[in-house]
Protein backbone atom coordinates (compact mmCIF):
# COMPACT_ATOMS: atom_id res chain seq x y z
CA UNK A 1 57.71 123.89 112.14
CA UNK A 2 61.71 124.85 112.55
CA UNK A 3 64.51 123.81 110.13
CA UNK A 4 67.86 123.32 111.44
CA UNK A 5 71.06 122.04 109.76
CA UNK A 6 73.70 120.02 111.83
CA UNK A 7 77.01 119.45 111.13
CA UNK A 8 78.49 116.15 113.40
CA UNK A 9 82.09 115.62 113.33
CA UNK A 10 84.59 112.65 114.56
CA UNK A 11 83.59 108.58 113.02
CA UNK A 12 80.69 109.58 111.42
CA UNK A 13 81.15 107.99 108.11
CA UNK A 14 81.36 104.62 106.84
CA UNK A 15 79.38 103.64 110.64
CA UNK A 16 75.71 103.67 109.45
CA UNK A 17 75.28 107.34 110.81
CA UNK A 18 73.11 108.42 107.94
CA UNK A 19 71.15 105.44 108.08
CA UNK A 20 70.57 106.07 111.70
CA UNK A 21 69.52 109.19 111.37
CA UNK A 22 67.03 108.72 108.35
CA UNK A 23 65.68 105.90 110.85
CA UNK A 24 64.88 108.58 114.15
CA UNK A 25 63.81 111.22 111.98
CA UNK A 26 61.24 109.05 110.47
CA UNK A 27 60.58 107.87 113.91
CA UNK A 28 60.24 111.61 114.96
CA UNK A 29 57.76 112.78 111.96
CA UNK A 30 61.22 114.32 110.96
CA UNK A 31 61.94 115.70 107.38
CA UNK A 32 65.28 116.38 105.94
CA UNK A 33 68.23 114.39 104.41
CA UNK A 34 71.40 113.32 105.93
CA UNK A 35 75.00 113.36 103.89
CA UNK A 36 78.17 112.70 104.03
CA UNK A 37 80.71 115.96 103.23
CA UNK A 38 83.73 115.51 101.70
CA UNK A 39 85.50 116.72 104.74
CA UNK A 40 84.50 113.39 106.82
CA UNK A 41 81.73 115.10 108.99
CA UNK A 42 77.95 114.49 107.64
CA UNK A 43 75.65 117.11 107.27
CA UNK A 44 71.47 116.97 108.39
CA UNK A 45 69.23 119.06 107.79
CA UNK A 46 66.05 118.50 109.41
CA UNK A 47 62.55 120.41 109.83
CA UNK A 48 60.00 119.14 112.44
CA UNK A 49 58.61 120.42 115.43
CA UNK A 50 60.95 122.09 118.00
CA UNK A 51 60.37 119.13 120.43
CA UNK A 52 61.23 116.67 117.32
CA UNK A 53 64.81 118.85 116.72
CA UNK A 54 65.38 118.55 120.21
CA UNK A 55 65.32 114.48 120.16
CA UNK A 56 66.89 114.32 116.98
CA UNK A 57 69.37 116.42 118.26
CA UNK A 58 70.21 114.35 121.68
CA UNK A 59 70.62 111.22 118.93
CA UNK A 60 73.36 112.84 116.81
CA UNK A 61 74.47 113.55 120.20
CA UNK A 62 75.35 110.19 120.31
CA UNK A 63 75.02 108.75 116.81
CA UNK A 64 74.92 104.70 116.08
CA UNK A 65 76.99 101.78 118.04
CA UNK A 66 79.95 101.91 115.73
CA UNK A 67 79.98 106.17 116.05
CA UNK A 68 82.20 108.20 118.01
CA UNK A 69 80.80 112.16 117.97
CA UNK A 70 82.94 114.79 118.67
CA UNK A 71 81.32 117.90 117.43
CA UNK A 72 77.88 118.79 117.05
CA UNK A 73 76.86 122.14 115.35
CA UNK A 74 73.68 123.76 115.10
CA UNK A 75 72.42 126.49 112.98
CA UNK A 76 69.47 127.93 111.88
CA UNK A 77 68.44 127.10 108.40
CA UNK A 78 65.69 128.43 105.86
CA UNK A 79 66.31 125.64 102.86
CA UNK A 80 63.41 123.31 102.11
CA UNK A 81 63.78 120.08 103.69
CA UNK A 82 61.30 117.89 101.36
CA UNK A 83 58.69 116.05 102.53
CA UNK A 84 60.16 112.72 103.35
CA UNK A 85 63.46 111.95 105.21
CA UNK A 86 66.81 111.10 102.12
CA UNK A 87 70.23 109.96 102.53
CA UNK A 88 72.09 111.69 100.21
């Protein structure tokens, strides 16, 4: 099992993002939490199996209807991601 932490940028708040996200990582067998920074971009942190990061990762990719994504970054990440999947 990896952990990875995400940072998306661009209309990520106030769009359902976290929602979304707490919704395909639950569909993946994903834990983790998704929040909203103060800065406007939302954070995710996410542990699962590398094929589970990688489909979680094409999602944020793209994000919910109402979304626009303009950044995605990845980066390693040794925190504890729970057991379940929390919006924060």
């Amino acid at each position: 099992m990896s952990t990875l932490r995400f940072i998306v940028s661009g209309r990520v708040q106030g769009v359902s993002f976290r929602a979304g996200t707490r919704d395909k990582a639950q569909e993946l067998g994903v834990c983790g939490y998704a929040r909203n920074l103060t800065d406007g971009r939302v954070e995710v942190l996410a542990s699962g199996s590398d094929a589970a990061l990688e489909e979680l990762a094409l999602w944020l990719h793209r994000g919910p209807p109402m979304a626009r994504v303009d950044g995605l970054e990845r980066l390693a990440a040794d925190e504890e991601s729970g057991r379940d999947f929390a919006i924060r």
